[in-house]
Protein backbone atom coordinates (compact mmCIF):
# COMPACT_ATOMS: atom_id res chain seq x y z
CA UNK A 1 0.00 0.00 0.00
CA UNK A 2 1.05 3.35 -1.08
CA UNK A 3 1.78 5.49 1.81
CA UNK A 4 0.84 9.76 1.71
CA UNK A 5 2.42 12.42 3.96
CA UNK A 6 1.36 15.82 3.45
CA UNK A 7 3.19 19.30 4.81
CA UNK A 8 2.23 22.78 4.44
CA UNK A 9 -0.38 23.56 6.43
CA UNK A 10 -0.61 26.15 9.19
CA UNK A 11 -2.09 29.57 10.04
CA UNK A 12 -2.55 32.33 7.45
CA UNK A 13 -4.46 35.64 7.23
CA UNK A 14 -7.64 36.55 5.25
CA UNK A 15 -6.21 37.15 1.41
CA UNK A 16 -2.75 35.12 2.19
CA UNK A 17 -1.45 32.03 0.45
CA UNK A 18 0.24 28.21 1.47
CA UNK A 19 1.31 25.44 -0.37
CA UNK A 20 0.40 21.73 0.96
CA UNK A 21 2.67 19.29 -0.95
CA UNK A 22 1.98 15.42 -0.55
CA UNK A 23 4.81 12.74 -1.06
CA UNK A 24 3.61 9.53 -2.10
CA UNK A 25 5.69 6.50 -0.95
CA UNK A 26 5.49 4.73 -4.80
CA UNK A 27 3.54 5.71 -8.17
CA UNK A 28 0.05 6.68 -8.09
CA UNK A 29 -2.80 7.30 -10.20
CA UNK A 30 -5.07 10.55 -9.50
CA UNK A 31 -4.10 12.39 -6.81
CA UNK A 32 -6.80 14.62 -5.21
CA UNK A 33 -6.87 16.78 -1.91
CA UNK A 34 -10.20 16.78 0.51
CA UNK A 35 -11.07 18.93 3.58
CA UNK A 36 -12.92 18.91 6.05
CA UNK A 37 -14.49 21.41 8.41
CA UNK A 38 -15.31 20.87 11.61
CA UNK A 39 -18.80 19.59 11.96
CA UNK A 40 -19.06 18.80 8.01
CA UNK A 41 -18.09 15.82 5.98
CA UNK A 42 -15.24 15.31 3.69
CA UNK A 43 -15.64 17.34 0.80
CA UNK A 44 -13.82 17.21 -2.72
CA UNK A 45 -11.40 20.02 -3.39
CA UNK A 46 -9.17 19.41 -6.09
CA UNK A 47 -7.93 16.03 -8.23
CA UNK A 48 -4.95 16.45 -10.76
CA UNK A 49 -4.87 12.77 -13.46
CA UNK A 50 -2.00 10.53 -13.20
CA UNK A 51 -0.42 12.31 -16.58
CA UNK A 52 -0.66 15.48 -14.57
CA UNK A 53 -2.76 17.28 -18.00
CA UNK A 54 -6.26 16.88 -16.20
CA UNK A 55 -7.62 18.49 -13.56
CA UNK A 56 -10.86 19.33 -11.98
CA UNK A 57 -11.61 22.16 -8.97
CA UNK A 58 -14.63 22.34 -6.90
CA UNK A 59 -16.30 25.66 -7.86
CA UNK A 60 -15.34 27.82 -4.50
CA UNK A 61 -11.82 27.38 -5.10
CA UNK A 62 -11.83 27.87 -8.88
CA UNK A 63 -9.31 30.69 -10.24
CA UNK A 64 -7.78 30.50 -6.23
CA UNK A 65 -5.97 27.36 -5.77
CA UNK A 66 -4.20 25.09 -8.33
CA UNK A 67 -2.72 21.58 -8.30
CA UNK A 68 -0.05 20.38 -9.95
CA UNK A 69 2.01 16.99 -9.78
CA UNK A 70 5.73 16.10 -10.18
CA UNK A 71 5.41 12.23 -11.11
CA UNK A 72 10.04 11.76 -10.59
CA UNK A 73 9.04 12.68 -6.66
CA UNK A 74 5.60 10.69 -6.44
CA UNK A 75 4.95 14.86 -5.22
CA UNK A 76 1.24 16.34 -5.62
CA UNK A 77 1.21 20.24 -4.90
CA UNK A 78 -1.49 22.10 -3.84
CA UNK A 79 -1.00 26.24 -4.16
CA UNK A 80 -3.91 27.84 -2.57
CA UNK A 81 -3.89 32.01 -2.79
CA UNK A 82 -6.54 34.27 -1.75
CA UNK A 83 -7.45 32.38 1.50
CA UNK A 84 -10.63 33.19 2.86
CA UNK A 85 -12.05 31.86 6.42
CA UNK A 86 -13.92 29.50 5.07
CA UNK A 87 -11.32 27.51 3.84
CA UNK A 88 -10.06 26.67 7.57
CA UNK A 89 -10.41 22.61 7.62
CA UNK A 90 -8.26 19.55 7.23
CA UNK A 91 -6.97 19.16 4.30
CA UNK A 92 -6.19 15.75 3.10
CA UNK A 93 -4.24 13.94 0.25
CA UNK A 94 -5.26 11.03 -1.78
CA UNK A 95 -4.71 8.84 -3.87
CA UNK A 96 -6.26 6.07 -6.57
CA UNK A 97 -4.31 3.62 -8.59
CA UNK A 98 -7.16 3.28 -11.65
CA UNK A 99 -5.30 5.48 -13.82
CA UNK A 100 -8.14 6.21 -15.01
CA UNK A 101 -10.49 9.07 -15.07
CA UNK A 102 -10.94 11.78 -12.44
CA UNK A 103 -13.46 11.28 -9.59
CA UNK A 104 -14.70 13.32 -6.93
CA UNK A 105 -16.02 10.05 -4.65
CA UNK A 106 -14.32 9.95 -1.96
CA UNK A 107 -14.54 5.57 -1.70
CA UNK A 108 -13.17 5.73 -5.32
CA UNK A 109 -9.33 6.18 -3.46
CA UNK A 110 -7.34 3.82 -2.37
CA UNK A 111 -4.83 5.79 -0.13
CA UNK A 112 -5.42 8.86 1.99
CA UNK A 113 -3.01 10.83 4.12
CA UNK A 114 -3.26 11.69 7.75
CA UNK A 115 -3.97 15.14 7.15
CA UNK A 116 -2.50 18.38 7.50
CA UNK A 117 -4.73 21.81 8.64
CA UNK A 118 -5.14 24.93 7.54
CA UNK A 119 -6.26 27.66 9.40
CA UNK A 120 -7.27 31.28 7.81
CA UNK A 121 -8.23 33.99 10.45
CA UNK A 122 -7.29 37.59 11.38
């Protein structure tokens, strides 16, 4: 089993930016990054295909955040600018090894990191 570890998160001001990166311990498929709020269930944010030329955003984050890949570090990026408070949750990496199209169900991954949070407040 493929293992995840994510990095990045932390504390950040209305309007500020972080990057989360998530290593993957061997080859993956799509690679995709959840969150959760406290008090809310898991919710899709972001899934980049294995080739790294798909993509697909959630519509609040849309023109905001971007994902990207490096497939030589088994690395998934995840640049989020213009933070607002409601993007304070865990944020979470996984993974899928279909190869295959992108999906936004969360049961359709294989792998899943232990999380990393991200906090936006004044």
């Amino acid at each position: 089993q493929v293992q995840l570890v994510e990095s990045g998160g932390g504390l950040v001001q209305p309007g500020g930016s972080l990057r989360l990166s998530c290593a993957a311990s061997g080859r993956t498929g799509t690679m995709a990054w959840f969150r959760q709020a406290p008090g809310k269930e898991r919710e899709f944010v972001t899934a980049v295909s294995w080739s790294g030329i798909a993509t697909k955003y959630t519509d609040s984050v849309k023109g905001r955040f971007t994902i990207s890949r490096d497939n030589a570090k088994n690395t998934v990026y995840l640049q989020m600018n213009s933070l607002k408070p409601e993007d304070t949750a865990v944020y979470y990496c996984a993974a899928d090894s279909k190869f295959g199209a992108i999906t936004t169900t969360p049961t359709e991954y294989d792998c899943w990191g232990q999380g990393t949070q991200v906090s936006v407040s004044s």
